[in-house]
PDB file of N, CA and C in Angstrom:
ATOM      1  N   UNK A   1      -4.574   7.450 -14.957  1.00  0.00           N
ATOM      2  CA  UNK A   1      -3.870   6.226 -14.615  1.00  0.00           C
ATOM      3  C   UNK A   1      -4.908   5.124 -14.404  1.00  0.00           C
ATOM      4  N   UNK A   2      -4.317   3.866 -14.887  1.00  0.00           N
ATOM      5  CA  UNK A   2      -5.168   3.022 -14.815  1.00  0.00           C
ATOM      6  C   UNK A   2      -5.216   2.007 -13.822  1.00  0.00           C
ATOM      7  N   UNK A   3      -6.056   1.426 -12.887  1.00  0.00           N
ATOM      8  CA  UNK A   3      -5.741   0.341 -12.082  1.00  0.00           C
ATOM      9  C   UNK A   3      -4.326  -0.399 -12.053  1.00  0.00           C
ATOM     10  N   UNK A   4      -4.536  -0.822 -13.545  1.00  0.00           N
ATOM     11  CA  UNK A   4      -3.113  -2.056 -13.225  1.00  0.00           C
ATOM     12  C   UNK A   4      -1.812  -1.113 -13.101  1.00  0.00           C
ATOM     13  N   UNK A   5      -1.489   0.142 -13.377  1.00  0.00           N
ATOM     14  CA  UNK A   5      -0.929   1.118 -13.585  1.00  0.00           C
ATOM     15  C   UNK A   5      -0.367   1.386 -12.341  1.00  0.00           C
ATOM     16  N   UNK A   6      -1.687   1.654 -11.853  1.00  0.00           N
ATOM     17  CA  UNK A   6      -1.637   2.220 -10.178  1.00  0.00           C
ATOM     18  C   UNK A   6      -1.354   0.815  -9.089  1.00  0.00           C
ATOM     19  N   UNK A   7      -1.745  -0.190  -9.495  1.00  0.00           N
ATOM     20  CA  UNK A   7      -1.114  -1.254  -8.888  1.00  0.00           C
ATOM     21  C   UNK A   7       0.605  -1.115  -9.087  1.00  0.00           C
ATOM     22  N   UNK A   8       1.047  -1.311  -9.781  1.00  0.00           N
ATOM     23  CA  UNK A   8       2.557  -1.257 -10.015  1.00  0.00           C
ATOM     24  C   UNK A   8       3.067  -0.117  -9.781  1.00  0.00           C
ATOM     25  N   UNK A   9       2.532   1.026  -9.823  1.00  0.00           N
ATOM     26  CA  UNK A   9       3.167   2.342  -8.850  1.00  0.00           C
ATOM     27  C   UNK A   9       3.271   2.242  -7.438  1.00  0.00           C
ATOM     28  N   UNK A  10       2.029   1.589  -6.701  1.00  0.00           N
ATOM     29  CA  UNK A  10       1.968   1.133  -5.199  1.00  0.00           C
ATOM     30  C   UNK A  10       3.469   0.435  -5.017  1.00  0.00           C
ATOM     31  N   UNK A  11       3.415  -0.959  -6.076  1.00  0.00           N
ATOM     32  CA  UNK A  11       4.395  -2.037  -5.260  1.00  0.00           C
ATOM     33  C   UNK A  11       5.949  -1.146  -5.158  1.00  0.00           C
ATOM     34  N   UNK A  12       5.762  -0.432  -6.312  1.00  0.00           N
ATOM     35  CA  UNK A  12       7.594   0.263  -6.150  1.00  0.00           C
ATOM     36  C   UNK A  12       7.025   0.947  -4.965  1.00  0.00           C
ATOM     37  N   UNK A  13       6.504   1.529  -4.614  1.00  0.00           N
ATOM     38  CA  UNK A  13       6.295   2.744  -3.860  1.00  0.00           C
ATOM     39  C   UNK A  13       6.599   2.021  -2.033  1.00  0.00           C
ATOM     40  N   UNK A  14       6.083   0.863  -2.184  1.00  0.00           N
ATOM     41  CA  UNK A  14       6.269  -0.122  -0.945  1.00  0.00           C
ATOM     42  C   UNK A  14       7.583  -0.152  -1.102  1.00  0.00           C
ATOM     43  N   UNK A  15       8.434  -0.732  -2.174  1.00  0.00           N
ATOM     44  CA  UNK A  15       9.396  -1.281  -2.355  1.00  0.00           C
ATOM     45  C   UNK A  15      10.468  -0.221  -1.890  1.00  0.00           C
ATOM     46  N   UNK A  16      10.404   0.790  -2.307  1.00  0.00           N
ATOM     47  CA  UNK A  16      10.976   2.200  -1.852  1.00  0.00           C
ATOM     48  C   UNK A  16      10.882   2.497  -0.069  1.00  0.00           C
ATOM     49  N   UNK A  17       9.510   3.046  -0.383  1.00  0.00           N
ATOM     50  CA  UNK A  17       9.434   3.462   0.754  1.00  0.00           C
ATOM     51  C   UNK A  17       9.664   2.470   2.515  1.00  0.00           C
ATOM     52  N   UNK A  18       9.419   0.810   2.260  1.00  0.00           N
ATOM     53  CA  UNK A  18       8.926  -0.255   3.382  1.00  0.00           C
ATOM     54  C   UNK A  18      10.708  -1.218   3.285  1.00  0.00           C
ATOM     55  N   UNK A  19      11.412  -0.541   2.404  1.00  0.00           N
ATOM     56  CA  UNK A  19      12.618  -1.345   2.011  1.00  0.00           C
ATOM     57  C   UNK A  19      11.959  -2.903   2.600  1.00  0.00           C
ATOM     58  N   UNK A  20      12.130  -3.411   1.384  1.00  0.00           N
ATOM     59  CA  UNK A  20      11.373  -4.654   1.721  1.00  0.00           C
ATOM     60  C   UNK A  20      12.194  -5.437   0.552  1.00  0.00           C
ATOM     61  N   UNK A  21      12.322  -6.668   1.005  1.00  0.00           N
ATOM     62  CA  UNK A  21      13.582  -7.310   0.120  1.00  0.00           C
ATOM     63  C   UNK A  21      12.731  -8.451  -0.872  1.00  0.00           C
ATOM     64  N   UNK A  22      11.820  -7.366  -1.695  1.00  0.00           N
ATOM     65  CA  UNK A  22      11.359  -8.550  -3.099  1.00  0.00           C
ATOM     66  C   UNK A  22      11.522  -7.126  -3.909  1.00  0.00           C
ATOM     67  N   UNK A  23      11.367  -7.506  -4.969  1.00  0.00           N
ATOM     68  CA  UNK A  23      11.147  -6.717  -6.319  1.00  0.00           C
ATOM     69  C   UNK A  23       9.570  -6.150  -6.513  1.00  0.00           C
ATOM     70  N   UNK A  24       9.201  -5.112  -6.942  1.00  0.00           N
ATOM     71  CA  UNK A  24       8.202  -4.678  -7.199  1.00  0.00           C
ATOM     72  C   UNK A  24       7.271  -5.866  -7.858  1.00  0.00           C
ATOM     73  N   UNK A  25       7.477  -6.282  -8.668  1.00  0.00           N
ATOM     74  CA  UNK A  25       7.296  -7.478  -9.633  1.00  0.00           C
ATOM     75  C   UNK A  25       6.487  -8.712  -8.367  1.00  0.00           C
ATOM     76  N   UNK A  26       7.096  -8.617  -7.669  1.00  0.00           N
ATOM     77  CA  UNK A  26       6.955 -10.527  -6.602  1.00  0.00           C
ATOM     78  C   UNK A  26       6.126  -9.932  -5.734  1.00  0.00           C
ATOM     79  N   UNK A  27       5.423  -8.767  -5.698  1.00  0.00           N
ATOM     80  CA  UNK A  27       4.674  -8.493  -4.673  1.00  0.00           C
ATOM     81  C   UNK A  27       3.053  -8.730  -5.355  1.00  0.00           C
ATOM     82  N   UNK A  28       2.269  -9.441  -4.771  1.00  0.00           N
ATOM     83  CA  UNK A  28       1.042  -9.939  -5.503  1.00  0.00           C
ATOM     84  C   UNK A  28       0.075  -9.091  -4.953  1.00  0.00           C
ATOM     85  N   UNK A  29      -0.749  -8.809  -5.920  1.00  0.00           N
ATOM     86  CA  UNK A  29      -1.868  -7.750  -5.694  1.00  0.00           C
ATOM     87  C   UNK A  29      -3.296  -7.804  -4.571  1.00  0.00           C
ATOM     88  N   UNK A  30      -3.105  -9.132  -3.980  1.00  0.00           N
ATOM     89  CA  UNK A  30      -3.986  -9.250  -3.186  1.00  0.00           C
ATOM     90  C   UNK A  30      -3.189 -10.539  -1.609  1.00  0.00           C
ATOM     91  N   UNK A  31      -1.892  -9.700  -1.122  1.00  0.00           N
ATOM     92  CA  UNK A  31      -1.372 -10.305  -0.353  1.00  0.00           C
ATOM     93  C   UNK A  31      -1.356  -9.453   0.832  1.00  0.00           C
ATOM     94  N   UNK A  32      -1.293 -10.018   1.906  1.00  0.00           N
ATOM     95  CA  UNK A  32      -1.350  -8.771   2.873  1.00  0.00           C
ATOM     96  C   UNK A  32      -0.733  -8.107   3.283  1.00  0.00           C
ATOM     97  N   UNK A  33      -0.316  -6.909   3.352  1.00  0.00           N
ATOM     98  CA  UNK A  33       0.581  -5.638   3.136  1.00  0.00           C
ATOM     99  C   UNK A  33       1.147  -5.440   4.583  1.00  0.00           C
ATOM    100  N   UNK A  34      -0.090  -5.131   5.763  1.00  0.00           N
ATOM    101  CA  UNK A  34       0.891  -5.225   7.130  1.00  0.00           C
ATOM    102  C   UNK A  34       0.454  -6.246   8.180  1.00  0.00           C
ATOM    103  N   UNK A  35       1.411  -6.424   9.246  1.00  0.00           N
ATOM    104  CA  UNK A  35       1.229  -7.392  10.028  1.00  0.00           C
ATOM    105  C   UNK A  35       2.578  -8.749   9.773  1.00  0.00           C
ATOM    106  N   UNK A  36       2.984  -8.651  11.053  1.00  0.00           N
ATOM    107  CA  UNK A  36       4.009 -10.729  11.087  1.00  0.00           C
ATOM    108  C   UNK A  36       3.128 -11.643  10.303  1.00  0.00           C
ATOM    109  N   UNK A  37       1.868 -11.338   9.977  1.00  0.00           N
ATOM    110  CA  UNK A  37       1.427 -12.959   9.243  1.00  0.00           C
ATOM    111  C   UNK A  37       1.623 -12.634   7.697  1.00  0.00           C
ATOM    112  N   UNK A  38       1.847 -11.402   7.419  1.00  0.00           N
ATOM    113  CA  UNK A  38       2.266 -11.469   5.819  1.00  0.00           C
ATOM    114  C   UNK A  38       3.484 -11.351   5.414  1.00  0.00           C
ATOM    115  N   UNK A  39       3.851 -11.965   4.201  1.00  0.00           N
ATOM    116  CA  UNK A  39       5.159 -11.836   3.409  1.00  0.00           C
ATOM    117  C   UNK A  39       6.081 -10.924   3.903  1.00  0.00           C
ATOM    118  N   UNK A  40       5.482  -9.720   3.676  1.00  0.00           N
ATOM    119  CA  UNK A  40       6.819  -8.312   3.917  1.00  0.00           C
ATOM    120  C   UNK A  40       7.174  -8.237   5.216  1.00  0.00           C
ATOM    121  N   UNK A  41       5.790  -8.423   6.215  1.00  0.00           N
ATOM    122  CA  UNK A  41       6.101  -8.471   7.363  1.00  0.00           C
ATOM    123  C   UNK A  41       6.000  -6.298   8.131  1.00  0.00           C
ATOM    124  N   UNK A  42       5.309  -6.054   7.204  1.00  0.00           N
ATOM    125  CA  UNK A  42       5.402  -4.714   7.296  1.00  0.00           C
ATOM    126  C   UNK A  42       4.746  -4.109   8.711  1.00  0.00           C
ATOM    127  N   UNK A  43       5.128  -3.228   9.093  1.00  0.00           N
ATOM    128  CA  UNK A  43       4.143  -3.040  10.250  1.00  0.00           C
ATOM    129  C   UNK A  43       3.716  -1.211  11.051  1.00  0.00           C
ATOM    130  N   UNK A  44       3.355  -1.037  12.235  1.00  0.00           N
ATOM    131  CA  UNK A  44       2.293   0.744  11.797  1.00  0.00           C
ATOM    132  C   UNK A  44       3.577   1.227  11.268  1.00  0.00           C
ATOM    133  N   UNK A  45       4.850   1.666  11.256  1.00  0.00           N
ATOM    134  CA  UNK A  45       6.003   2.474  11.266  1.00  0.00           C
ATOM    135  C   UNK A  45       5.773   2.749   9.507  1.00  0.00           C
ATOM    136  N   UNK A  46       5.540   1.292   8.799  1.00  0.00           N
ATOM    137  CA  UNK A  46       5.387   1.188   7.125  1.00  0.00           C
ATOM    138  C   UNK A  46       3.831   1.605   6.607  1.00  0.00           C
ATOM    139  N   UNK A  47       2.894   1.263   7.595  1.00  0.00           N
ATOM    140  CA  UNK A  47       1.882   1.609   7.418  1.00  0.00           C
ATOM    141  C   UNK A  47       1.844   3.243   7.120  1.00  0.00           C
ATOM    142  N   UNK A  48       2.574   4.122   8.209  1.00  0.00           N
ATOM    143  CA  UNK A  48       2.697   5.721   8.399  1.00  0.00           C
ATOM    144  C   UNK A  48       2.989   6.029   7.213  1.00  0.00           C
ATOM    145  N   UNK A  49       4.057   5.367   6.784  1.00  0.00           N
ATOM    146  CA  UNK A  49       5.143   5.913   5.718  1.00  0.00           C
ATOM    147  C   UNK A  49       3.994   5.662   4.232  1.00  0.00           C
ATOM    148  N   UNK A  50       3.552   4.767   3.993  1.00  0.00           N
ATOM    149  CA  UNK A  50       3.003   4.387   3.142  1.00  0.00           C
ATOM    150  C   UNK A  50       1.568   5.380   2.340  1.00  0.00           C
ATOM    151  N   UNK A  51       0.904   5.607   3.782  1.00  0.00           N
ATOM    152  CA  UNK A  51      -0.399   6.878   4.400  1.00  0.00           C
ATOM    153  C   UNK A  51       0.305   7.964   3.724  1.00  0.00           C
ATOM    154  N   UNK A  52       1.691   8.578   4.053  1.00  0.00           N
ATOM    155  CA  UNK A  52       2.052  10.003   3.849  1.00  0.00           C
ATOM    156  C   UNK A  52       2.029   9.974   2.453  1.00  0.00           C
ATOM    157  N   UNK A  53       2.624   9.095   2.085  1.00  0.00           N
ATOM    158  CA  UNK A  53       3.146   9.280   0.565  1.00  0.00           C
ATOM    159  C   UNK A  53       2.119   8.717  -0.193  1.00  0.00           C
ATOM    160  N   UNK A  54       0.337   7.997  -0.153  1.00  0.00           N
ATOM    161  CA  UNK A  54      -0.571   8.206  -0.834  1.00  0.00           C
ATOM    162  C   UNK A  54      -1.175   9.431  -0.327  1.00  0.00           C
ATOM    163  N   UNK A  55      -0.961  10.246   0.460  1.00  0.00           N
ATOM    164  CA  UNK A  55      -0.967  11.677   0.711  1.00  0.00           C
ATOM    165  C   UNK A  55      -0.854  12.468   0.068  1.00  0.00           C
ATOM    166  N   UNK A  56       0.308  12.583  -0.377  1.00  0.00           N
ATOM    167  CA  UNK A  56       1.712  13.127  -0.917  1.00  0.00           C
ATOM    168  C   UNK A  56       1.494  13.036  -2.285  1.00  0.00           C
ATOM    169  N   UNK A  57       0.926  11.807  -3.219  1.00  0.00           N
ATOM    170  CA  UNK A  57       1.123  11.293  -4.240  1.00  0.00           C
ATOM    171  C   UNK A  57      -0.328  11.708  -4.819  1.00  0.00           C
ATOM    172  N   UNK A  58      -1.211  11.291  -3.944  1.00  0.00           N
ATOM    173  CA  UNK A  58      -2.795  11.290  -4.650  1.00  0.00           C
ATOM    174  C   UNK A  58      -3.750  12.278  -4.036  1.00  0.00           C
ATOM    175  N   UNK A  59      -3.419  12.688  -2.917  1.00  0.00           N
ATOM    176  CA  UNK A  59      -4.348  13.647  -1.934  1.00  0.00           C
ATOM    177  C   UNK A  59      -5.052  12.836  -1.302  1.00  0.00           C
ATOM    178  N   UNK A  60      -5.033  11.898  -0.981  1.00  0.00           N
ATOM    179  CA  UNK A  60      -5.862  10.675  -0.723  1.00  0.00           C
ATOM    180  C   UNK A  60      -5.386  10.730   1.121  1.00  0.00           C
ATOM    181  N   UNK A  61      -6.320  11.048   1.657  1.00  0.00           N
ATOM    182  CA  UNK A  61      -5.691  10.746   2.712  1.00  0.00           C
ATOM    183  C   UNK A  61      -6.572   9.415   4.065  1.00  0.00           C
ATOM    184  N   UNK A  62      -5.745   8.297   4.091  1.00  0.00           N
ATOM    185  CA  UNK A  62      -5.817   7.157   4.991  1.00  0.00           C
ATOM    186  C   UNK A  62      -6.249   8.062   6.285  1.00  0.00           C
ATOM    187  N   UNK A  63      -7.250   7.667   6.815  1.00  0.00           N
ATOM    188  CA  UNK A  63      -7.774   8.252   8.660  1.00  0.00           C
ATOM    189  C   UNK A  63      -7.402   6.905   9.159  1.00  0.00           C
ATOM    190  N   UNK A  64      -7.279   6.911  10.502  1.00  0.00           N
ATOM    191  CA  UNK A  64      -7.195   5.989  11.732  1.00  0.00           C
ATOM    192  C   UNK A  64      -8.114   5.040  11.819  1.00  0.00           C
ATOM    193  N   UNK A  65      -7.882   4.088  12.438  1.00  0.00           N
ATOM    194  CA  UNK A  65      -8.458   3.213  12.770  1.00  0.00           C
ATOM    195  C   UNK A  65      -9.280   2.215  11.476  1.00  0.00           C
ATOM    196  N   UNK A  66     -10.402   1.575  11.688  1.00  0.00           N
ATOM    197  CA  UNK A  66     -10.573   0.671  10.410  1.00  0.00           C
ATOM    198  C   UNK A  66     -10.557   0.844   8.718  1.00  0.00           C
ATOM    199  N   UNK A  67     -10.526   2.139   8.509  1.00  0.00           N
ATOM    200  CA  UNK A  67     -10.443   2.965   7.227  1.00  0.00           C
ATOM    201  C   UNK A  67      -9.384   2.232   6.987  1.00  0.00           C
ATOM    202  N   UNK A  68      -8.052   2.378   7.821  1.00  0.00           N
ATOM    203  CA  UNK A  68      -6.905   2.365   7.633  1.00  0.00           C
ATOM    204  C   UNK A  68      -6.449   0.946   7.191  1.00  0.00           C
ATOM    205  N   UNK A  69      -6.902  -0.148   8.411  1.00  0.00           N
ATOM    206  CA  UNK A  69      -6.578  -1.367   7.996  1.00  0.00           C
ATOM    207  C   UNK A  69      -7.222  -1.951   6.443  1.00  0.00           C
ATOM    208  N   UNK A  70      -8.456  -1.538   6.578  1.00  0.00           N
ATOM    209  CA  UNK A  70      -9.016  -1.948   4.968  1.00  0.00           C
ATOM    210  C   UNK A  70      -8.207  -1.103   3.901  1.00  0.00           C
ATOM    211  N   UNK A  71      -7.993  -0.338   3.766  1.00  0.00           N
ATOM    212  CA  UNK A  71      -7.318   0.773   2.758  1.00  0.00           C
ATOM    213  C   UNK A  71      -5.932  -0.099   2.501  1.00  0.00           C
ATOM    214  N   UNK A  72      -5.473  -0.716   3.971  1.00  0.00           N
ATOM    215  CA  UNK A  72      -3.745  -0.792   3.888  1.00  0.00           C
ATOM    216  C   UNK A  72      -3.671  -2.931   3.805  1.00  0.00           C
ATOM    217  N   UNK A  73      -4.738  -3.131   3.841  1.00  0.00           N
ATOM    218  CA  UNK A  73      -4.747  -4.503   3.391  1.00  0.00           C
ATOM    219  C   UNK A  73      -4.208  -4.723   2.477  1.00  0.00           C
ATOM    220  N   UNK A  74      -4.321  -4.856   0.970  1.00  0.00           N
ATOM    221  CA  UNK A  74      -3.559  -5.425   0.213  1.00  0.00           C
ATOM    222  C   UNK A  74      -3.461  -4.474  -0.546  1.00  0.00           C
ATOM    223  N   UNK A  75      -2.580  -3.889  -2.114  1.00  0.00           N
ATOM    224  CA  UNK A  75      -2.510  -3.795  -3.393  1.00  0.00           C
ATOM    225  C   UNK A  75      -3.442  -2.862  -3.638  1.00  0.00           C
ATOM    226  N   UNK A  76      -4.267  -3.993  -3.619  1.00  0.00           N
ATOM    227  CA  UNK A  76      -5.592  -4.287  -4.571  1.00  0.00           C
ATOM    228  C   UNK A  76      -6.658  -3.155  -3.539  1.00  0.00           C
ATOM    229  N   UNK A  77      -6.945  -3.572  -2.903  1.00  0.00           N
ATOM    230  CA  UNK A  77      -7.586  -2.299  -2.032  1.00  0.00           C
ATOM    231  C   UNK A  77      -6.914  -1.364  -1.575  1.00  0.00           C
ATOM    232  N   UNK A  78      -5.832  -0.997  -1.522  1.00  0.00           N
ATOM    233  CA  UNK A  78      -5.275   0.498  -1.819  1.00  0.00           C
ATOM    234  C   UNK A  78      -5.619   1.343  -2.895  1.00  0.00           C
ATOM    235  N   UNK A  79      -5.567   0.691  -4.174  1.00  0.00           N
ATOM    236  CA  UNK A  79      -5.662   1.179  -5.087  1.00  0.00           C
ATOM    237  C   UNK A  79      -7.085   1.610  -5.303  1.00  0.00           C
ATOM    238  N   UNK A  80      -8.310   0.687  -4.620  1.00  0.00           N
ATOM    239  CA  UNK A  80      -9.382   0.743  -4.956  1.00  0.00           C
ATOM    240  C   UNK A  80      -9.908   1.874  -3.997  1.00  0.00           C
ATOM    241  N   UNK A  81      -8.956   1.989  -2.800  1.00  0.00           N
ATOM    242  CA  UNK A  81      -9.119   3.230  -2.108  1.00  0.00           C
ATOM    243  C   UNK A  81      -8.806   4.759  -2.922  1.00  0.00           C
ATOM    244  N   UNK A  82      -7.213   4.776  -3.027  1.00  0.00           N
ATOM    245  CA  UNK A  82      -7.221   5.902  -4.299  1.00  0.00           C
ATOM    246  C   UNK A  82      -8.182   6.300  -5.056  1.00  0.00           C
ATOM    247  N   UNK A  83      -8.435   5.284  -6.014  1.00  0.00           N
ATOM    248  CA  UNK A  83      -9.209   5.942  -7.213  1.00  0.00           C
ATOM    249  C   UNK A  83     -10.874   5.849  -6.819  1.00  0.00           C
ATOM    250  N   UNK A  84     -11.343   5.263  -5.648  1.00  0.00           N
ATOM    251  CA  UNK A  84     -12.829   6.088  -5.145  1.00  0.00           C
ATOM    252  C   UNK A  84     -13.083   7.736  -4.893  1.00  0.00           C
ATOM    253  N   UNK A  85     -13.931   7.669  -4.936  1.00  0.00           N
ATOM    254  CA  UNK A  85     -14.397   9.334  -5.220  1.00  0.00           C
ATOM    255  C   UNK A  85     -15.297   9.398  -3.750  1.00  0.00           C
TER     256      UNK A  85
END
């Protein structure tokens, strides 16, 4: 799978999992994913959900604390989290 690939698997995967009222499509690859100051408005409850299922999905597993916030920042660094080795 390729980056842009794995970008657009994330946003459904938000979209699914964070029920969040945009389309996979309107979610921009470098917007901020949790916290009241971003768009979705997502927060730890979506963060959890989000962790299990790149778990679940990639073996990839998000740890606590700053790992987490950088990993769960945007899109774009999720993805770049995934596919590091």
């Amino acid at each position: 799978m390729n980056l842009d690939e794995l970008k657009q698997t994330l946003k459904e995967l938000i979209v699914e999992e964070c029920d969040v009222d945009l389309e996979a499509h309107e979610i921009d690859d470098d917007e901020r994913l949790i916290g009241s100051d971003g768009r979705m408005d997502l927060d730890s409850l979506d963060a959890l959900s989000i962790a299990l299922e790149v778990k679940s999905r990639y073996g990839k597993r998000i740890d606590g604390g700053n790992e987490t916030r950088m990993a769960l920042g945007s899109i774009s660094a999720l993805a770049e989290f995934i596919l590091a080795e």
